[in-house]
Protein backbone atom coordinates (compact mmCIF):
# COMPACT_ATOMS: atom_id res chain seq x y z
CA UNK A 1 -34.94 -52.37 54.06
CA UNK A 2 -35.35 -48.62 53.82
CA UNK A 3 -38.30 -46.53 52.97
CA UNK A 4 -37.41 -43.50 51.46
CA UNK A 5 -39.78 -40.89 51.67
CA UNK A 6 -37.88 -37.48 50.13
CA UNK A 7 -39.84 -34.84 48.84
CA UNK A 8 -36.29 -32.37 48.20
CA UNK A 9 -33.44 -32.90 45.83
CA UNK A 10 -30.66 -35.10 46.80
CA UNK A 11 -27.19 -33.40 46.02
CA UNK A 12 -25.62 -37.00 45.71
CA UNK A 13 -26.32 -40.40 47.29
CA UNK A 14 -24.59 -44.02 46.83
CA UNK A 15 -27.56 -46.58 47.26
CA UNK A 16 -26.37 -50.16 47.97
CA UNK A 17 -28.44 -53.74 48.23
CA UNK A 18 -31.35 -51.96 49.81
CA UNK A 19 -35.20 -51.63 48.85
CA UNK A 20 -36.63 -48.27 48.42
CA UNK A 21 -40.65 -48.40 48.72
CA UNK A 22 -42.28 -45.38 47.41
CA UNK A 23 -45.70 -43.92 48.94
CA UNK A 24 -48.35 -42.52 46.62
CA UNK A 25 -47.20 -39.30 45.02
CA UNK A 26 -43.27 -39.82 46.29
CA UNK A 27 -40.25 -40.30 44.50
CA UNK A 28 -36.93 -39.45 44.72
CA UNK A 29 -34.90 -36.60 42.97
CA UNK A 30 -31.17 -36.79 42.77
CA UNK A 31 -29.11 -33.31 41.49
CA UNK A 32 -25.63 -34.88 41.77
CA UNK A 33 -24.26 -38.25 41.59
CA UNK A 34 -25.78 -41.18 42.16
CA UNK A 35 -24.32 -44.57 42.51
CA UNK A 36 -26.35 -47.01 42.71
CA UNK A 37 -25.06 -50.22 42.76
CA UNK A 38 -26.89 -53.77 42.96
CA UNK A 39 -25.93 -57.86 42.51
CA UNK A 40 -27.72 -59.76 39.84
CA UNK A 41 -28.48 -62.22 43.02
CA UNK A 42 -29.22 -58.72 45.26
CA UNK A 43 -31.02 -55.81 43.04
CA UNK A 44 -31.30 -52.57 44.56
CA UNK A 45 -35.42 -52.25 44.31
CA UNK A 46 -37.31 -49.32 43.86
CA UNK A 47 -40.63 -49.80 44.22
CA UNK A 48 -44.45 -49.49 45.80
CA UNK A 49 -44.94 -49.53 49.59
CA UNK A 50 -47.67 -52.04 48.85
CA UNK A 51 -45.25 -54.40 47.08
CA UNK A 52 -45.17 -57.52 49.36
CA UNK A 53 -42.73 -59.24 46.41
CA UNK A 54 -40.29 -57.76 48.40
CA UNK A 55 -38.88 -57.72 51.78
CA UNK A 56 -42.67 -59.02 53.20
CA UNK A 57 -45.94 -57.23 53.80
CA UNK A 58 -44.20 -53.57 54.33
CA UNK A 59 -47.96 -51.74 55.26
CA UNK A 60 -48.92 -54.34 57.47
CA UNK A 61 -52.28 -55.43 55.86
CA UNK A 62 -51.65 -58.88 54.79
CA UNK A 63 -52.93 -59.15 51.18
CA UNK A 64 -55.47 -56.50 51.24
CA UNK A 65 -53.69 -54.08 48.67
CA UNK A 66 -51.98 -54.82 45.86
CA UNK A 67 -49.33 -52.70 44.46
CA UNK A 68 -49.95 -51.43 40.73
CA UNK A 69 -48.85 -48.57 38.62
CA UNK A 70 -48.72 -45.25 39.45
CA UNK A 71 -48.08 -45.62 43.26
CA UNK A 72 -45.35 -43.40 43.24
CA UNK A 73 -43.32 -41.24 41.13
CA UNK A 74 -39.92 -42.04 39.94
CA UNK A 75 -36.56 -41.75 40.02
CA UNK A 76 -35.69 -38.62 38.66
CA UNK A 77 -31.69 -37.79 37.93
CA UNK A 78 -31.49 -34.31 36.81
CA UNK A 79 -28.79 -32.08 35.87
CA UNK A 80 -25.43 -31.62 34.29
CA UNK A 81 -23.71 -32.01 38.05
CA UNK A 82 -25.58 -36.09 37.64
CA UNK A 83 -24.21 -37.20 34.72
CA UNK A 84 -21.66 -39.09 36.61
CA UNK A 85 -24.46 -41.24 37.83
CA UNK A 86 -24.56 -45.21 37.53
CA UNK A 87 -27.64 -47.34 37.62
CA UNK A 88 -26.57 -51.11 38.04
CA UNK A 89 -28.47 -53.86 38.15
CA UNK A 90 -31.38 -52.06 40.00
CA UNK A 91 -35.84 -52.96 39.67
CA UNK A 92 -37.95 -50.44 38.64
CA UNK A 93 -41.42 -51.95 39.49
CA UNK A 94 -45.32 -49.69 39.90
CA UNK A 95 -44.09 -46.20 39.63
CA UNK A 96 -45.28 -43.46 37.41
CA UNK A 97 -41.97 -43.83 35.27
CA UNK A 98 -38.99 -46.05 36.25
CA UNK A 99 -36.23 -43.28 35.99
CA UNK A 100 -36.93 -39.88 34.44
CA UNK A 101 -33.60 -38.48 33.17
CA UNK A 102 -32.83 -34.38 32.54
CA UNK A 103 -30.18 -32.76 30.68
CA UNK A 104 -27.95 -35.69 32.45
CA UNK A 105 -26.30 -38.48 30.71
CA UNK A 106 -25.88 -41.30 33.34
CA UNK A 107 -24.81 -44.96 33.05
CA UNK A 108 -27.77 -47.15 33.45
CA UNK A 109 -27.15 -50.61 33.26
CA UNK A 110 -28.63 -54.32 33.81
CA UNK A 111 -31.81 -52.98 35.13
CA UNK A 112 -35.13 -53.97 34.83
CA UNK A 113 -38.13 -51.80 34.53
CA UNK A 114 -41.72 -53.03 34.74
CA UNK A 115 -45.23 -52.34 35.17
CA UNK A 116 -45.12 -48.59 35.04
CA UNK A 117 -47.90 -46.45 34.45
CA UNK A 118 -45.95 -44.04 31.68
CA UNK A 119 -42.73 -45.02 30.77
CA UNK A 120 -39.98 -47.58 31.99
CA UNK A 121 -37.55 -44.41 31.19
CA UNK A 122 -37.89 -41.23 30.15
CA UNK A 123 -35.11 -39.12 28.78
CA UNK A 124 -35.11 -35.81 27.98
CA UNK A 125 -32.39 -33.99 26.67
CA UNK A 126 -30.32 -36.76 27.76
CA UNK A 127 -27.51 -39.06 26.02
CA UNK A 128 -27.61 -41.35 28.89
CA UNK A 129 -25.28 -44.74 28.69
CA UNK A 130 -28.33 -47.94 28.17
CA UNK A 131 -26.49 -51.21 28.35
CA UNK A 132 -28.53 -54.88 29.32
CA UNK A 133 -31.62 -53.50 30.54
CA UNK A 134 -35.22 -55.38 30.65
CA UNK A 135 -38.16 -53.05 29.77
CA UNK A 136 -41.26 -54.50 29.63
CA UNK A 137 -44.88 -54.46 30.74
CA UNK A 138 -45.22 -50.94 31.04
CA UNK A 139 -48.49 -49.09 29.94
CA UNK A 140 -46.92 -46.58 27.25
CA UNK A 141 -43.22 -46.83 26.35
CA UNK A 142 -40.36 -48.79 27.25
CA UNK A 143 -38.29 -46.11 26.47
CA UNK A 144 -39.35 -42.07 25.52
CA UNK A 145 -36.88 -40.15 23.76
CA UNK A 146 -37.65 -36.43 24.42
CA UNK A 147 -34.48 -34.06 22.39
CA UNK A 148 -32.31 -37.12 23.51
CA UNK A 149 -29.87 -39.54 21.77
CA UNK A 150 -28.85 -42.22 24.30
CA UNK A 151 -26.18 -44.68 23.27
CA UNK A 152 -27.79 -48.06 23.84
């Protein structure tokens, strides 16, 4: 389990069977490539600190907060220099947006995005790669299109 808690741009990562948990008003930005690679029995999670789905009761408080959306960010990818990027078989769960996308067009695949307070994924000037994903629950759109054409 890892908690990430970056405020700056990431200039490329590779993310592998973890869980990222999110405080309130984090996310994380990547400028470069990111690989992100999961298992359909091992999803690489990004979600809220006070998820206790997930790797146990992360803030230590038993059941006395329950994760919901808007308790962090999102994923942002962002730029020309991150459209090399793969999303596979990640969760999206209680964030502001799942993945907000850039003027990139990255590869995001059997992922699942859920109870977000705005969008599962939001694209702008993108023509991201959308293959297998599950979007659902979320309070506006399971997918905004902003000046993009994805292939999905």
């Amino acid at each position: 389990m890892e908690a990430y808690a970056a405020k700056s741009p990431i200039s490329s990562s590779l993310i592998s069977t973890t869980i990222g948990f999110f405080l309130p008003s984090q996310g994380l930005s990547i400028y470069g490539t990111l690989v992100a690679v999961g298992k359909t029995d091992s999803l690489v999670s990004f979600t809220s600190f006070k998820d206790d789905s997930l790797g146990g009761d992360n803030n230590g408080d038993g059941s006395g907060t329950l994760p919901a959306p808007n308790d962090w960010t999102y994923l942002q990818i962002n730029g020309a220099g991150a459209s090399g990027s793969v999303v596979d078989s990640c969760l999206f769960k209680y964030g502001y947006y799942g993945i907000y996308i850039s003027s990139s067009d990255p590869l995001i695949q059997r992922s699942t995005f859920r109870r977000h307070y705005g969008n599962g994924l939001n694209l702008s000037y993108s023509s991201a790669t959308l293959t297998d994903n599950l979007i659902n629950n979320n309070l506006q759109y399971g997918i905004y299109l902003g000046s993009s054409s994805p292939v999905i």
